[in-house]
PDB file of N, CA and C in Angstrom:
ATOM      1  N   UNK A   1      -1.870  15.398  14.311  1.00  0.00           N
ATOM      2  CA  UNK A   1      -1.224  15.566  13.039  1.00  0.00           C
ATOM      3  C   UNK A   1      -1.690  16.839  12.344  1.00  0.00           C
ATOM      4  N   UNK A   2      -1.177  17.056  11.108  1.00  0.00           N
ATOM      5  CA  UNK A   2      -1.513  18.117  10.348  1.00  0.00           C
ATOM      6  C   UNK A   2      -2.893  18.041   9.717  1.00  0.00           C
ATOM      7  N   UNK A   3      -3.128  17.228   9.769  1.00  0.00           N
ATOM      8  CA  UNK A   3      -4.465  16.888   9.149  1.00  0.00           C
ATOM      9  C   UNK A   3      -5.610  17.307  10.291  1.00  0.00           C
ATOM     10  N   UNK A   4      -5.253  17.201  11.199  1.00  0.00           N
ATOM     11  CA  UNK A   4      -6.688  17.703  12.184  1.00  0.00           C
ATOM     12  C   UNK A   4      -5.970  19.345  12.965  1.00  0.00           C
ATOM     13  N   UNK A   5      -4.851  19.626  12.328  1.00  0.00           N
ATOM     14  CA  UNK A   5      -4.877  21.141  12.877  1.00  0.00           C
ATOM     15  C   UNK A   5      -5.278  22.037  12.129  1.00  0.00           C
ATOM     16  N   UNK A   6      -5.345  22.894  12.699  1.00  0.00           N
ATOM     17  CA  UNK A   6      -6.441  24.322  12.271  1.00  0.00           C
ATOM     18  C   UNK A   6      -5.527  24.493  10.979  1.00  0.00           C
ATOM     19  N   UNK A   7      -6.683  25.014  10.055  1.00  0.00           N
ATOM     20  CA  UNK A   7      -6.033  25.118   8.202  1.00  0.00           C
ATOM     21  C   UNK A   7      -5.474  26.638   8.551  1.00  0.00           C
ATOM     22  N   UNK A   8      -4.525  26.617   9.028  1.00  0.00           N
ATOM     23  CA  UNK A   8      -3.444  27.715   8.532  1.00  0.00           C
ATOM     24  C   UNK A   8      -2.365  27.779   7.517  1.00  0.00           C
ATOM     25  N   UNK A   9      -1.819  28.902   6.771  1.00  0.00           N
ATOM     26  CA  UNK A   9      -0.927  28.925   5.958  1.00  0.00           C
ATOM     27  C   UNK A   9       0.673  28.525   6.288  1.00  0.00           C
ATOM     28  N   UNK A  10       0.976  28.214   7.404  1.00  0.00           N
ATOM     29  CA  UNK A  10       1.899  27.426   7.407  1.00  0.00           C
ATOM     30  C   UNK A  10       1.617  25.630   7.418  1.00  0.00           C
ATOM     31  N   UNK A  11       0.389  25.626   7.909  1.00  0.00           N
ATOM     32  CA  UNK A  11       0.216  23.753   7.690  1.00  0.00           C
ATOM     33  C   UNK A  11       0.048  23.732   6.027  1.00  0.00           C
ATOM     34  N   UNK A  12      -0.895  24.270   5.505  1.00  0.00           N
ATOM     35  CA  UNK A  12      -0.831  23.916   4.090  1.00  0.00           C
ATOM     36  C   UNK A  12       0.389  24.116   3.346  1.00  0.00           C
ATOM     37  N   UNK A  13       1.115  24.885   4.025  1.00  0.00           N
ATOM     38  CA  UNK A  13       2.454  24.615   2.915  1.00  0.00           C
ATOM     39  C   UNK A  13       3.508  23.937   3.877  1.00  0.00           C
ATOM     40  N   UNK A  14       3.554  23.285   5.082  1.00  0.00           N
ATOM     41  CA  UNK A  14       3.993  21.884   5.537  1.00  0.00           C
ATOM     42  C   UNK A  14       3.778  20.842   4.916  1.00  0.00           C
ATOM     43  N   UNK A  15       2.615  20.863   4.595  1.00  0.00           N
ATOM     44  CA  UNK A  15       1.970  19.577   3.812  1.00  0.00           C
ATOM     45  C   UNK A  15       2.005  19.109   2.262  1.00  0.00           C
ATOM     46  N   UNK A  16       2.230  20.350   1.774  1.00  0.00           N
ATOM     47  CA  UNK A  16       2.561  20.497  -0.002  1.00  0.00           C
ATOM     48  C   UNK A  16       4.190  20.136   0.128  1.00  0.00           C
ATOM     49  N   UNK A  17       4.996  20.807   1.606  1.00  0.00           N
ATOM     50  CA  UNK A  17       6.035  20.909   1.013  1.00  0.00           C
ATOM     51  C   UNK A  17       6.531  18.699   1.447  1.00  0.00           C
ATOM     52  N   UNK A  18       5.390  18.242   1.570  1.00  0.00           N
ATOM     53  CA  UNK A  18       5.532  16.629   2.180  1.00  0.00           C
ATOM     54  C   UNK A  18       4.770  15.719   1.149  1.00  0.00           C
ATOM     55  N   UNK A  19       4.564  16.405   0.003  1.00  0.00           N
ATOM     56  CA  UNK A  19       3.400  15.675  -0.994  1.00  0.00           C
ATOM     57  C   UNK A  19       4.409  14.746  -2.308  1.00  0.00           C
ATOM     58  N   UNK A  20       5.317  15.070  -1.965  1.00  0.00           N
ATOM     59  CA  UNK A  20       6.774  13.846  -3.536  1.00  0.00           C
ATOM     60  C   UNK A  20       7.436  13.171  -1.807  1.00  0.00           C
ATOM     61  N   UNK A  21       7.217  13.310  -0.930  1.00  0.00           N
ATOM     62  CA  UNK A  21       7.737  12.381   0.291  1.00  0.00           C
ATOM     63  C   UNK A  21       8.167  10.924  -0.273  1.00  0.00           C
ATOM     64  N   UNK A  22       8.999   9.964  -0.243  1.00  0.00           N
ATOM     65  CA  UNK A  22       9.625   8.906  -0.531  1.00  0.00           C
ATOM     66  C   UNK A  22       8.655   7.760  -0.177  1.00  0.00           C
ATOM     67  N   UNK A  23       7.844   7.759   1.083  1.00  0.00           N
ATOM     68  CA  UNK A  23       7.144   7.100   1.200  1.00  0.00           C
ATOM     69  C   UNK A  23       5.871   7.339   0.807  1.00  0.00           C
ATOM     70  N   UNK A  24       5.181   6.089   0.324  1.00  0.00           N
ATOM     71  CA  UNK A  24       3.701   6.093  -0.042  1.00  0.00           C
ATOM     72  C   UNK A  24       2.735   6.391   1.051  1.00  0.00           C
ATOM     73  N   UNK A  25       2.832   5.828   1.810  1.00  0.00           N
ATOM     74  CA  UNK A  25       1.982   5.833   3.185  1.00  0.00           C
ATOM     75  C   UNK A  25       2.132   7.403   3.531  1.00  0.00           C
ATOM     76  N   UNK A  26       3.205   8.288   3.550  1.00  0.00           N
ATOM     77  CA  UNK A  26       3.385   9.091   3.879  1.00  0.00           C
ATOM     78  C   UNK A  26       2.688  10.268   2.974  1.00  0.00           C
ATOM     79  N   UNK A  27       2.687  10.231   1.736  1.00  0.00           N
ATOM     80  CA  UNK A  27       2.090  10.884   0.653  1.00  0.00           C
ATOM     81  C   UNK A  27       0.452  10.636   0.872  1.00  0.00           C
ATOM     82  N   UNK A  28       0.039   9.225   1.032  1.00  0.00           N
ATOM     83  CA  UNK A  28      -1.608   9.366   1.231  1.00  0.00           C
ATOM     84  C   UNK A  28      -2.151   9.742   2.745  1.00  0.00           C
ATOM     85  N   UNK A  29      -1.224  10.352   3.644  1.00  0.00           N
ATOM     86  CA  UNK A  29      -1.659  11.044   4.442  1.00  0.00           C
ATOM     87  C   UNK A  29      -1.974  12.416   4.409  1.00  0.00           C
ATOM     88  N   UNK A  30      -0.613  12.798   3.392  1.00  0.00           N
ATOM     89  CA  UNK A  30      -0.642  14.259   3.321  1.00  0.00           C
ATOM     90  C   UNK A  30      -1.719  14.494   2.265  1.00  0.00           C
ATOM     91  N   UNK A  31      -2.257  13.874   1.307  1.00  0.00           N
ATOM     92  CA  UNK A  31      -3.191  13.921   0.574  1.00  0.00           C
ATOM     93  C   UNK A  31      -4.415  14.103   1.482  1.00  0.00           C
ATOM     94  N   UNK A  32      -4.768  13.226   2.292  1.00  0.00           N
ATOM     95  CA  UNK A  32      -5.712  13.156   3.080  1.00  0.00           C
ATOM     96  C   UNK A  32      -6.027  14.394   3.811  1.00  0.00           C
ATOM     97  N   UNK A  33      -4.578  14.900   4.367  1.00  0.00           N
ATOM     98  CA  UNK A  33      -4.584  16.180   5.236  1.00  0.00           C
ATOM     99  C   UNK A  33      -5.050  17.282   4.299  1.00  0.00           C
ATOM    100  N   UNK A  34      -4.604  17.324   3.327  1.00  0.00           N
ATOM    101  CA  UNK A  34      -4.811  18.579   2.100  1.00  0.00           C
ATOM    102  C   UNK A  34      -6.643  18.235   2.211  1.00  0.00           C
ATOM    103  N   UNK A  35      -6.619  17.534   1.851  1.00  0.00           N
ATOM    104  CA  UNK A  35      -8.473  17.198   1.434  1.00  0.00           C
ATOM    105  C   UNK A  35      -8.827  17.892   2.443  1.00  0.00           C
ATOM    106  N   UNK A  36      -8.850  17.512   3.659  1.00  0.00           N
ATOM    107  CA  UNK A  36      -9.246  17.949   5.416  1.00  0.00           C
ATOM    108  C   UNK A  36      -9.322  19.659   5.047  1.00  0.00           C
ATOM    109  N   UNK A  37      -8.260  20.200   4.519  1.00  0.00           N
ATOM    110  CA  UNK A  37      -8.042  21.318   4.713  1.00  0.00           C
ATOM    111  C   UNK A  37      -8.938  22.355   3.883  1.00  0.00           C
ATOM    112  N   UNK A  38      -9.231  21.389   2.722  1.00  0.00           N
ATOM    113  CA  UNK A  38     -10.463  21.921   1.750  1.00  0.00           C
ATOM    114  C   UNK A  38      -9.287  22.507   0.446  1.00  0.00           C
ATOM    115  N   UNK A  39      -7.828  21.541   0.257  1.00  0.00           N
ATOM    116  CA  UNK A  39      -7.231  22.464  -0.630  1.00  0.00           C
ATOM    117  C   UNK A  39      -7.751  21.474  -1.955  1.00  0.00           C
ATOM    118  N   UNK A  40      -8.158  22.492  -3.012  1.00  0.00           N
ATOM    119  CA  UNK A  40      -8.769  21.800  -4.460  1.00  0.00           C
ATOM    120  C   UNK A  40      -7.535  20.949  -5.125  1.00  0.00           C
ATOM    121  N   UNK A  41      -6.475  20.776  -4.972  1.00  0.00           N
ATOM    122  CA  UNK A  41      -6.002  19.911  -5.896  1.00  0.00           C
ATOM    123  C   UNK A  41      -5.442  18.953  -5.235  1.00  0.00           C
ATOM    124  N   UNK A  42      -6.156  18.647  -4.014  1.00  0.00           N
ATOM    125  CA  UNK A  42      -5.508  17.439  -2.868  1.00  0.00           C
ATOM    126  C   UNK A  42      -5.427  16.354  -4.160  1.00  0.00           C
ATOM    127  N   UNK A  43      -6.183  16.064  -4.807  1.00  0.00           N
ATOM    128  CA  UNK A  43      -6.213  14.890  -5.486  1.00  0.00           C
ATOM    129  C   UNK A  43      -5.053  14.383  -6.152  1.00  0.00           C
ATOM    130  N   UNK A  44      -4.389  15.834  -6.687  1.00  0.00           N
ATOM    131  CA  UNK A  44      -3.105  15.357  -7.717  1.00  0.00           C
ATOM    132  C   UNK A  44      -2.801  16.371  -8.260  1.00  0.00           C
TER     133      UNK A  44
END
């Protein structure tokens, strides 16, 4: 997943552009992945 690939500038903005995603489950992954990545406002 995005969460364990290398923090490049296209995964971090894969992952922002997956963060209002419809599903919940799907949003606390990409949260998770952001954290992984070291981005500061994974939280919210």
């Amino acid at each position: 997943g995005l969460g364990n690939a290398p923090s490049t500038i296209p995964v971090i903005e894969a992952l922002h552009a997956r963060r209002d995603y419809p599903s919940e489950l799907v949003r606390e992954h990409v949260e998770w992945a952001l954290q992984r990545h070291g981005v500061a406002d994974a939280g919210g």
